[in-house]
Protein backbone atom coordinates (compact mmCIF):
# COMPACT_ATOMS: atom_id res chain seq x y z
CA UNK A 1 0.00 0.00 0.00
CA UNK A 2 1.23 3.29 -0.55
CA UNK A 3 1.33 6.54 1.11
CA UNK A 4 -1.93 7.92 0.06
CA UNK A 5 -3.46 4.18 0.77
CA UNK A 6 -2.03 4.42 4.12
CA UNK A 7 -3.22 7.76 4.93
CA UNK A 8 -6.37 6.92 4.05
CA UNK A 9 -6.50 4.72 6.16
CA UNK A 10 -5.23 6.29 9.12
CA UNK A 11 -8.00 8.79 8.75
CA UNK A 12 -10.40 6.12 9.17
CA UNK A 13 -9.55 5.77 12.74
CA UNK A 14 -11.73 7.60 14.47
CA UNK A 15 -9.73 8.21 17.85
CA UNK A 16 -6.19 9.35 15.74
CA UNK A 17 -8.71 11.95 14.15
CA UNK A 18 -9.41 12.98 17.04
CA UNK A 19 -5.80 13.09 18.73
CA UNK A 20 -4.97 14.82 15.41
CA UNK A 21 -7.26 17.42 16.15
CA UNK A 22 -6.44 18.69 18.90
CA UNK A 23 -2.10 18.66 17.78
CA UNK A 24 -3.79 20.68 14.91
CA UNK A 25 -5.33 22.94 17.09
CA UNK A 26 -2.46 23.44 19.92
CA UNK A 27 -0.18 24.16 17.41
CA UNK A 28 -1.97 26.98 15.60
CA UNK A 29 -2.59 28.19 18.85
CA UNK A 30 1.66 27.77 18.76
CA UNK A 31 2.12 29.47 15.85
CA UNK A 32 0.00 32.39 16.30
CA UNK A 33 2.08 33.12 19.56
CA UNK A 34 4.97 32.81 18.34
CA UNK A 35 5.21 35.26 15.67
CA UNK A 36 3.04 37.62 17.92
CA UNK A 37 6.14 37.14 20.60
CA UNK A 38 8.42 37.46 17.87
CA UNK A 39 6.90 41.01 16.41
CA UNK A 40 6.34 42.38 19.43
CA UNK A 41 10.49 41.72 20.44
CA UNK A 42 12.13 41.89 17.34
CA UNK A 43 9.99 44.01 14.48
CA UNK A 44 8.63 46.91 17.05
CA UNK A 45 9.63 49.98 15.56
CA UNK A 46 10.77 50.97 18.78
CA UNK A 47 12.75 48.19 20.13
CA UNK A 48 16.61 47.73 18.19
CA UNK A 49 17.38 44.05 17.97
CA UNK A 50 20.80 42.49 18.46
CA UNK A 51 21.42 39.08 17.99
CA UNK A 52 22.23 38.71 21.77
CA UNK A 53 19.19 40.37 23.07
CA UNK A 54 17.39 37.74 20.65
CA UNK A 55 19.28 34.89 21.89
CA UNK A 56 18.24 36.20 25.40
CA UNK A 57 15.03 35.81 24.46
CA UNK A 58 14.86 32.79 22.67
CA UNK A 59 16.76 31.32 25.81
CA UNK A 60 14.28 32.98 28.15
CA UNK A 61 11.12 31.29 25.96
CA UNK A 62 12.60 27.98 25.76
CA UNK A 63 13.92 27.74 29.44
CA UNK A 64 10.76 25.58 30.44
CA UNK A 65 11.86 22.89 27.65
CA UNK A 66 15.05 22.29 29.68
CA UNK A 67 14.06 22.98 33.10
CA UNK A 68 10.91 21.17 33.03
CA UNK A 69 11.60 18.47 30.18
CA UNK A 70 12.45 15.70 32.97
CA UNK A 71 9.47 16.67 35.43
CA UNK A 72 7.29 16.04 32.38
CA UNK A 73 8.17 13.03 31.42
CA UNK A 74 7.70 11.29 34.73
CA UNK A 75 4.89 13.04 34.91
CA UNK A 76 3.30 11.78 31.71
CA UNK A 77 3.79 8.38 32.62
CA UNK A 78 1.67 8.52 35.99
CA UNK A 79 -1.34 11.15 34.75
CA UNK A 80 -3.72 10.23 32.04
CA UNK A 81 -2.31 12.02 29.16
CA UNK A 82 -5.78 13.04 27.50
CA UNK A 83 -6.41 15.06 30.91
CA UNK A 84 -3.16 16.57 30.25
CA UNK A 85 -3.86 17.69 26.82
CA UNK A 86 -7.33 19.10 28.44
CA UNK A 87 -5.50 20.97 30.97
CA UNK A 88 -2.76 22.39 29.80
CA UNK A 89 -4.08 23.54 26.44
CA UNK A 90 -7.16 25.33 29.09
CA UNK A 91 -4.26 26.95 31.12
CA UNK A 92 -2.58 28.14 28.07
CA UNK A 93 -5.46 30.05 26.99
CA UNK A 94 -6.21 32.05 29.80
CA UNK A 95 -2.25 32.87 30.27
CA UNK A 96 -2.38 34.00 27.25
CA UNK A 97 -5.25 36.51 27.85
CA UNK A 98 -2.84 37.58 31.17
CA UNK A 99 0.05 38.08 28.71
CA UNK A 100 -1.77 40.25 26.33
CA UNK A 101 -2.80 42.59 29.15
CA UNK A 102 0.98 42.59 30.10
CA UNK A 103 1.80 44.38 26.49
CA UNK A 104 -1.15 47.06 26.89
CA UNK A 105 0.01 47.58 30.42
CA UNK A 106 3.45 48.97 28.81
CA UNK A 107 4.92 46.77 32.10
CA UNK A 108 8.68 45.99 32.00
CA UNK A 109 9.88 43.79 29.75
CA UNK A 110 11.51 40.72 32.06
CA UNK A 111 7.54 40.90 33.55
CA UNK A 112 6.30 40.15 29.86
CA UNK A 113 9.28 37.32 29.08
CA UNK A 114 8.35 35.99 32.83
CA UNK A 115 4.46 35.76 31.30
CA UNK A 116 5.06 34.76 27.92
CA UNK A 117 7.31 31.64 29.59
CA UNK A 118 4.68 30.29 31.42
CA UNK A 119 2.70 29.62 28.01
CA UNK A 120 5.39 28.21 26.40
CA UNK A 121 6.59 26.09 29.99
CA UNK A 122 3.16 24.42 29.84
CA UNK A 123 3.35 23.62 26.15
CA UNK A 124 6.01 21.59 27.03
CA UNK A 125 3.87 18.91 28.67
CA UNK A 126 1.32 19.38 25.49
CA UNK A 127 3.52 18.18 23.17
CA UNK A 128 5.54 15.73 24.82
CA UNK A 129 1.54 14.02 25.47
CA UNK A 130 1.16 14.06 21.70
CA UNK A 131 3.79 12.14 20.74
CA UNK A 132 3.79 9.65 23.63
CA UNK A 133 0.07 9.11 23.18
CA UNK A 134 0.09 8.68 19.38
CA UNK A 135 1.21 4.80 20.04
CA UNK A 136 -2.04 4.36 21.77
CA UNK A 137 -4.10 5.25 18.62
CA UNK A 138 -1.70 3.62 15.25
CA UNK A 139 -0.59 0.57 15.71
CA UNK A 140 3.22 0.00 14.73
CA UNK A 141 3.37 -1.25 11.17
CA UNK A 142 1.98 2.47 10.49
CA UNK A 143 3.90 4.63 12.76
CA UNK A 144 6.01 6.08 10.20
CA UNK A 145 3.28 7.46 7.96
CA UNK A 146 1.55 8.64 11.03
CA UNK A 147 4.45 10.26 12.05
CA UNK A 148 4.78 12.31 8.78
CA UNK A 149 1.51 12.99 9.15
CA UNK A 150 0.56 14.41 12.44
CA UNK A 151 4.05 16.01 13.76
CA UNK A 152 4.13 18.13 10.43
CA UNK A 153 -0.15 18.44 9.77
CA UNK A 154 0.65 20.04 13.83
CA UNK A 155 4.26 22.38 11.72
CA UNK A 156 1.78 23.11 8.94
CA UNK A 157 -0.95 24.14 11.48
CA UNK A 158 1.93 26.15 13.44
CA UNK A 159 3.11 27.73 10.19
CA UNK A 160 -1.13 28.72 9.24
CA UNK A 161 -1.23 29.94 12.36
CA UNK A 162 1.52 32.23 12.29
CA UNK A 163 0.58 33.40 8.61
CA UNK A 164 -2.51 34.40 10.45
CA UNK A 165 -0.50 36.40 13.48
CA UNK A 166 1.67 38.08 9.98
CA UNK A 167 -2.10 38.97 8.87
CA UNK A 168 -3.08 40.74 11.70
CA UNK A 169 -0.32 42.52 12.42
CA UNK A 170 -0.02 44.22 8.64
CA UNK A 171 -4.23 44.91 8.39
CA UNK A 172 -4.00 46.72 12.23
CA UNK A 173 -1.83 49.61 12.80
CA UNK A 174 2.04 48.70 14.30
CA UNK A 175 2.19 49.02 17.83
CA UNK A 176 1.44 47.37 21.04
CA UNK A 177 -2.96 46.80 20.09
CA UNK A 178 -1.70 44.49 17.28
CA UNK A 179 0.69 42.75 19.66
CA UNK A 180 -1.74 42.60 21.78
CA UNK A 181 -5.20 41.57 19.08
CA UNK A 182 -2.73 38.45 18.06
CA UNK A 183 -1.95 37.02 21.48
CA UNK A 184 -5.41 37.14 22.58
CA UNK A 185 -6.54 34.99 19.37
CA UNK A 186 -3.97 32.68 20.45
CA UNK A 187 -5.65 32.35 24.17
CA UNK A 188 -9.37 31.60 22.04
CA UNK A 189 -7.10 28.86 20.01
CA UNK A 190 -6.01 27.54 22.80
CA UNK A 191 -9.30 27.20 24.66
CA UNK A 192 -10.42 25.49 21.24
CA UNK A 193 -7.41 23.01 21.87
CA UNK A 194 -8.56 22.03 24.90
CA UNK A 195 -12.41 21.50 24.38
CA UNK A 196 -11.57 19.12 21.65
CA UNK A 197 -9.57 16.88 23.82
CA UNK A 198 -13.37 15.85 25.49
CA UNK A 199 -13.37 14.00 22.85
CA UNK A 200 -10.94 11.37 23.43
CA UNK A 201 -11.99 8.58 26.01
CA UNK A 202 -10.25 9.54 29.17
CA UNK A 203 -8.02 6.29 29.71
CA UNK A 204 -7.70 5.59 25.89
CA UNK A 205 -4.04 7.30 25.47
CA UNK A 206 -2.55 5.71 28.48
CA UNK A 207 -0.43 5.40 30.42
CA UNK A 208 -1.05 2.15 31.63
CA UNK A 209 -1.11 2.17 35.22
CA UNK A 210 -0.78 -1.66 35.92
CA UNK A 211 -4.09 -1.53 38.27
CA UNK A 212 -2.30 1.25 40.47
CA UNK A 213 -3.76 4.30 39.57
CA UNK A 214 -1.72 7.76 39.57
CA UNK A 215 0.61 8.59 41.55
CA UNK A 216 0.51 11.21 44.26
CA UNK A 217 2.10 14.62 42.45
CA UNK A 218 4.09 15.01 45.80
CA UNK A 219 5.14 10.96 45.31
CA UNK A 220 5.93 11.76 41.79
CA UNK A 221 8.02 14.56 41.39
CA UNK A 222 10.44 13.15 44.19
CA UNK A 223 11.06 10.33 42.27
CA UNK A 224 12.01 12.71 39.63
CA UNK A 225 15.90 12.32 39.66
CA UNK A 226 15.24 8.58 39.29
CA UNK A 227 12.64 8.16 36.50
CA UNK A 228 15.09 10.80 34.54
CA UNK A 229 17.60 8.05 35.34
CA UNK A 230 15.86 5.05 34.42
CA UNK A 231 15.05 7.22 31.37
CA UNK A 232 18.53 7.50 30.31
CA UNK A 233 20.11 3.93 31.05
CA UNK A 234 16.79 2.52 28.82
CA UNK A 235 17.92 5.06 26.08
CA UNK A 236 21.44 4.01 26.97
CA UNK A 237 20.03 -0.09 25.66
CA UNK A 238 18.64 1.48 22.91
CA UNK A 239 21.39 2.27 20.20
CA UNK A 240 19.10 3.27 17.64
CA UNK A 241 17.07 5.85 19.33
CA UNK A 242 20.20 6.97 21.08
CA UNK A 243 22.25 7.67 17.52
CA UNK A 244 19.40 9.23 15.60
CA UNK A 245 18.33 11.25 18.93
CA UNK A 246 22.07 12.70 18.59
CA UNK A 247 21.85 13.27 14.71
CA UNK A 248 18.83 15.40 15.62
CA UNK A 249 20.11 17.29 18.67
CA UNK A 250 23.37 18.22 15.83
CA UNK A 251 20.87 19.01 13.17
CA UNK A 252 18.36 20.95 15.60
CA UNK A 253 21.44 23.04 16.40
CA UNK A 254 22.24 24.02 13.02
CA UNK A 255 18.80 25.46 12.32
CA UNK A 256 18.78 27.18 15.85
CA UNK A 257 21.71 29.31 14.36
CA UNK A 258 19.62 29.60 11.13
CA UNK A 259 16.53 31.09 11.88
CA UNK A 260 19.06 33.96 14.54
CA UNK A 261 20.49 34.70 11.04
CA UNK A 262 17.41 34.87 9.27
CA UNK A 263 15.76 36.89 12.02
CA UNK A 264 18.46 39.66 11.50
CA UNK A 265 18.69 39.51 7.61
CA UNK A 266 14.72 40.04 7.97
CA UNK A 267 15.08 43.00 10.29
CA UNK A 268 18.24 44.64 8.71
CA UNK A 269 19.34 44.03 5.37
CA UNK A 270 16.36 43.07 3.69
CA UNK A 271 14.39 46.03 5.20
CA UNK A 272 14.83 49.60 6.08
CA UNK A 273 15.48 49.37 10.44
CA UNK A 274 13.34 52.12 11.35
CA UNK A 275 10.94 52.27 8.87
CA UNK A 276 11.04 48.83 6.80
CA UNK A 277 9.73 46.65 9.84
CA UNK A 278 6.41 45.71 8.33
CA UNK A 279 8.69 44.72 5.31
CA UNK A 280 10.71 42.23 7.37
CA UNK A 281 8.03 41.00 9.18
CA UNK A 282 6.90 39.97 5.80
CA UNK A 283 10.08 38.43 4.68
CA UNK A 284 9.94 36.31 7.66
CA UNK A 285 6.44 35.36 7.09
CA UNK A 286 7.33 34.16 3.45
CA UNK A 287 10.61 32.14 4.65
CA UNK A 288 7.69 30.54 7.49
CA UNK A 289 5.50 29.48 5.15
CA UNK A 290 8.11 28.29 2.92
CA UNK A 291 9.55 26.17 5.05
CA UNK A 292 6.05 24.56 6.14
CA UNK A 293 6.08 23.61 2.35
CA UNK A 294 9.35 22.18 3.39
CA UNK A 295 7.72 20.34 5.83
CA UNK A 296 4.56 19.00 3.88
CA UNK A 297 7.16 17.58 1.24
CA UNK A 298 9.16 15.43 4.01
CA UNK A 299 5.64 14.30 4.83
CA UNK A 300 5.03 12.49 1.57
CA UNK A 301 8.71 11.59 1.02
CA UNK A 302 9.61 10.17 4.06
CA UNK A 303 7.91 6.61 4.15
CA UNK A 304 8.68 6.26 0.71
CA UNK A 305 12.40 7.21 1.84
CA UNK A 306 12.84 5.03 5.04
CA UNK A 307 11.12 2.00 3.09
CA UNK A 308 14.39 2.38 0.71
CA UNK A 309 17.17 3.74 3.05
CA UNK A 310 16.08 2.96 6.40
CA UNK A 311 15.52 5.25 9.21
CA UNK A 312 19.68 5.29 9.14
CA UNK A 313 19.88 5.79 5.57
CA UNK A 314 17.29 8.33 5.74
CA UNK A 315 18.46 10.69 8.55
CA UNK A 316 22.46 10.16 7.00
CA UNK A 317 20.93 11.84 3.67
CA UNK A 318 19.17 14.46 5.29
CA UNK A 319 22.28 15.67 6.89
CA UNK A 320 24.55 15.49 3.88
CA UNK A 321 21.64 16.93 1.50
CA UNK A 322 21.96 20.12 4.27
CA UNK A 323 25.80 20.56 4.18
CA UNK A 324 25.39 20.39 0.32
CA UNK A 325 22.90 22.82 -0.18
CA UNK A 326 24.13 25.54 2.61
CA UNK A 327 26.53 27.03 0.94
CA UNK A 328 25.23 27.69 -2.71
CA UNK A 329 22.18 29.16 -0.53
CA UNK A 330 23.32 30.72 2.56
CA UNK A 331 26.72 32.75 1.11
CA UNK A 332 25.02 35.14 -1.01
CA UNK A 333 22.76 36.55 1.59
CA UNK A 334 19.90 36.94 -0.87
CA UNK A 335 16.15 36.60 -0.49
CA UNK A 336 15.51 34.18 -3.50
CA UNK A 337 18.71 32.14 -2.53
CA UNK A 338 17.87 32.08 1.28
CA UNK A 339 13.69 31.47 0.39
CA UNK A 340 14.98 28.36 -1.45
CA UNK A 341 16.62 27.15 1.53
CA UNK A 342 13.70 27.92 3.43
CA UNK A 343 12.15 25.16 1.50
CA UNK A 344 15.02 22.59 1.36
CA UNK A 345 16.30 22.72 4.60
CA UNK A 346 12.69 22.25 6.01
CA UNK A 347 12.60 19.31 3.87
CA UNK A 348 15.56 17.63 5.08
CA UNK A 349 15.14 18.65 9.22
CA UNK A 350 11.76 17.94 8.89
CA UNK A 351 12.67 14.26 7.26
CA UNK A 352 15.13 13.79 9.56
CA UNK A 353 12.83 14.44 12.82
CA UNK A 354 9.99 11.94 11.25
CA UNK A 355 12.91 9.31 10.79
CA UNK A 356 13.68 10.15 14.40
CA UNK A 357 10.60 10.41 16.09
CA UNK A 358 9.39 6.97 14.64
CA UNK A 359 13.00 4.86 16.35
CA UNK A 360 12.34 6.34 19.64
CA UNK A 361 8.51 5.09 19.31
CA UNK A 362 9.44 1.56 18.43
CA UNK A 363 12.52 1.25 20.16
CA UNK A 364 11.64 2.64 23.25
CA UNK A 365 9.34 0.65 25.88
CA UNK A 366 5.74 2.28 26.43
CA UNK A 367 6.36 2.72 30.25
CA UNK A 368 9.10 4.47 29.32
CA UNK A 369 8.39 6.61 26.42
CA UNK A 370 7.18 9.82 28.35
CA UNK A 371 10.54 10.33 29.87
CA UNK A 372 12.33 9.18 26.59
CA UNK A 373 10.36 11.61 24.91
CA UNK A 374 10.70 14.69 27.71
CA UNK A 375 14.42 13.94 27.22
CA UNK A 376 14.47 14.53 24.01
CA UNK A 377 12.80 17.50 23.92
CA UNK A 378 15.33 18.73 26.15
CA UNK A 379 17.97 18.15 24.00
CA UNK A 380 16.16 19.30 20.90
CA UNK A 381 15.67 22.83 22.36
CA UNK A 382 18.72 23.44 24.88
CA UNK A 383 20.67 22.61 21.38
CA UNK A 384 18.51 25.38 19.87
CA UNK A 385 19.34 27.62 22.52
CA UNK A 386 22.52 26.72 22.96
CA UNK A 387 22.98 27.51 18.97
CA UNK A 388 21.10 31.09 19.44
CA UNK A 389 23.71 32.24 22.08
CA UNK A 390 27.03 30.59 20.13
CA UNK A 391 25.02 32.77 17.10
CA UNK A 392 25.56 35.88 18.90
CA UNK A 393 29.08 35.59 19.48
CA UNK A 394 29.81 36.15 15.98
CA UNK A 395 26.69 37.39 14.21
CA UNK A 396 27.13 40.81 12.94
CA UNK A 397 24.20 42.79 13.62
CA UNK A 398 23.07 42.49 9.77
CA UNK A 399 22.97 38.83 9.99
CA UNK A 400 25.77 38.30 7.50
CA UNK A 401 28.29 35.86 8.53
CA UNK A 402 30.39 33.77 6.05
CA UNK A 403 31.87 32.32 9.16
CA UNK A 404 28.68 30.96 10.51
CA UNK A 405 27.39 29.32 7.88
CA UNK A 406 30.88 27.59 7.04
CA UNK A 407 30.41 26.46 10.32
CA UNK A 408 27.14 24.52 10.30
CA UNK A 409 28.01 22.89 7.00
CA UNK A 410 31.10 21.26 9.06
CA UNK A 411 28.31 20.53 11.61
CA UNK A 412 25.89 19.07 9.18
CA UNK A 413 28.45 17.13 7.40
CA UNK A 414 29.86 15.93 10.67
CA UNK A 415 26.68 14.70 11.53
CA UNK A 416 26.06 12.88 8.44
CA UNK A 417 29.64 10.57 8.90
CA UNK A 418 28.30 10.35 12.26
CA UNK A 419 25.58 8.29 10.89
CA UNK A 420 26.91 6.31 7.97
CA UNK A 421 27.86 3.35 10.21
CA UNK A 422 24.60 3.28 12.15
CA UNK A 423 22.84 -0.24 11.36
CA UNK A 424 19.64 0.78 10.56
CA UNK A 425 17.07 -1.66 12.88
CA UNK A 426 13.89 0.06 12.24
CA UNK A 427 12.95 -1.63 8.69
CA UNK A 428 9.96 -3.90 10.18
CA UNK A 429 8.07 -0.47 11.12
CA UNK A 430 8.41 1.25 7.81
CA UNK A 431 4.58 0.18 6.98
CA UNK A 432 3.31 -1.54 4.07
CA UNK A 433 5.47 -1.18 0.46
């Protein structure tokens, strides 16, 4: 059967439509957030962007992924994961209703990051849910298509979403009411998110409690320390999920550095700095979207890719596909040129995290796969971060660095040998061919 066939037929199932929906929804909530977070920081006409005091940010909106990643995966595998999704995506909205007073209020701004990181600190346990749950609802000879399917239908939402946020903030007049207009759609999204999770049976995503029902919170986050343990030495028998968990961390940290450099080409050289802000919004805008086509390409390619090459195979090309292409794209500093690789590189880090995503699901035991999964979210964003601040060491406050982008094609290369001697053991959950 192929892809289409096993879409299809995914779709059929009424509870993954319905654990679709709601990634769908959370992550146009996401996406609407994000770019309103990102004008309101980096394209106000009165605020001057560096690349450090984006970095700063970026670290301060990510902290939760790194500081909360273990806490939520040991707490995913004691509460009932649809509650979760209920919860959280209900707390979410009416934080972000508190944040969007915060920008009318003109308060300072480490009161506003403080806000805007309790949104994004409960995310983290929203979408850690979604991918541990999604086991629950596709069984495992179809994990791979549903995992091109519902990780990048949530990117694609994400990227509609924040074409929507770019909408709103060119049709209403620049200032802190747009800022404001685009958060509080985000808080109705959100609420949206969570009423559709009523839909799922409460004990259908797991975890499975072996008769002992949840533990107490107080029980559960002192044991902590040694479910992030247990975590890691059950990764540690897993070589597969550990190698291509690595590949992604080196591949995630390469397009951390990215989107700091496109974030400052936007804002600087492709735009008047005082007066051209709407302009580089816009840029941006086009480079999201293009890289949600990205995205939506890896989707269809993928199974047909891994069913070839492997999981192995298939994250080694994605890697050496990105140090090839970086350099004919990145150097000139152009739109087109940099809009192309908007595209591409979406392709390949987006192929590369479905490759990913599906080892860890089948390699990793189901009592275990919250914390495996919390873990690698921590990875996957502290490498981001970590990227963002390395960025603004050497970023010039145009964005143009030859030096940079030499520098993640080593990285991307380096990450591709890494993976050439990987034996691939993942072929028995590529799906039908």
């Amino acid at each position: 059967m192929g892809v289409a066939g096993d879409l299809a037929v995914l779709l059929r199932l009424p509870d993954f439509r319905r654990l679709l929906t709601v990634r769908l929804l959370s992550q146009l909530s996401d996406g609407v957030f994000q770019v309103a977070l990102a004008a309101y920081v980096v394209f106000s006409p009165e605020k001057q962007a560096t690349p450090a005091a984006i970095a700063s940010a970026l670290a301060v909106l990510l902290l939760p992924y790194s500081l909360l990643g273990p806490f939520t995966g040991v707490l995913l595998d004691r509460w009932r994961r649809r509650q979760v999704l209920l919860h959280c995506n209900l707390l979410r909205a009416v934080l972000s209703c508190a944040t969007a007073g915060l920008i009318l209020l003109h308060v300072p701004d480490w009161l506003f990051y403080l806000s805007a990181l309790s949104v994004t600190a409960v995310n983290r346990f929203v979408l850690a849910g979604l991918s541990a749950a999604l086991p629950r609802v596709v069984a495992a000879e179809r994990l791979v298509t549903a995992n091109s399917l519902t990780p990048t239908a949530g990117t694609l939402a994400a990227a509609l979403g924040g074409g929507g946020a770019f909408v709103v903030h060119l049709v209403l007049p620049a200032g802190r009411g747009a800022d404001a207009a685009t958060v509080l759609l985000a808080g109705l999204l959100y609420l949206c998110a969570g009423l559709s999770a009523l839909a799922l049976g409460r004990d259908l995503l797991g975890p499975d409690l072996a008769g002992t029902g949840p533990a107490p919170l107080g029980r559960a986050m002192a044991s902590t320390a040694r479910g992030l343990g247990e975590g890691l030495t059950h990764l540690g028998e897993r070589p597969a999920a550990r190698q291509a968990l690595t590949a992604m961390t080196a591949m995630r940290f390469c397009y951390g550095g990215l989107t700091v450099m496109l974030l400052m080409l936007c804002r600087y050289a492709w735009a008047d700095p005082d007066t051209g802000t709407d302009h580089g919004l816009a840029l941006l805008g086009l480079a999201v979207g293009l890289s949600a086509a990205g995205f939506f390409a890896a989707a269809v390619i993928t199974p047909w890719a891994t069913r070839r090459l492997g999981t192995a195979g298939w994250i080694t090309g994605c890697s050496a596909g990105s140090a090839l292409l970086l350099l004919p794209l990145a150097l000139p500093f152009a739109v087109a040129p940099m809009m192309l690789a908007a595209i591409l590189l979406g392709l390949t880090t987006q192929g590369a995290k479905i490759a990913t995503d599906t080892v860890v699901q089948t390699q990793v035991d189901d009592r275990f796969r919250g914390r495996v999964f919390s873990l690698y979210d921590v990875a996957f964003n502290v490498a981001y971060v970590g990227a963002a601040a390395a960025t603004a060491l050497i970023l010039p406050a145009d964005g143009r660095s030859s030096g940079l982008v030499l520098t993640l094609t080593v990285f991307y290369a380096a990450t591709a040998v890494g993976m050439v001697r990987v034996r691939d053991v993942s072929r028995g959950t590529q799906g039908a061919g």
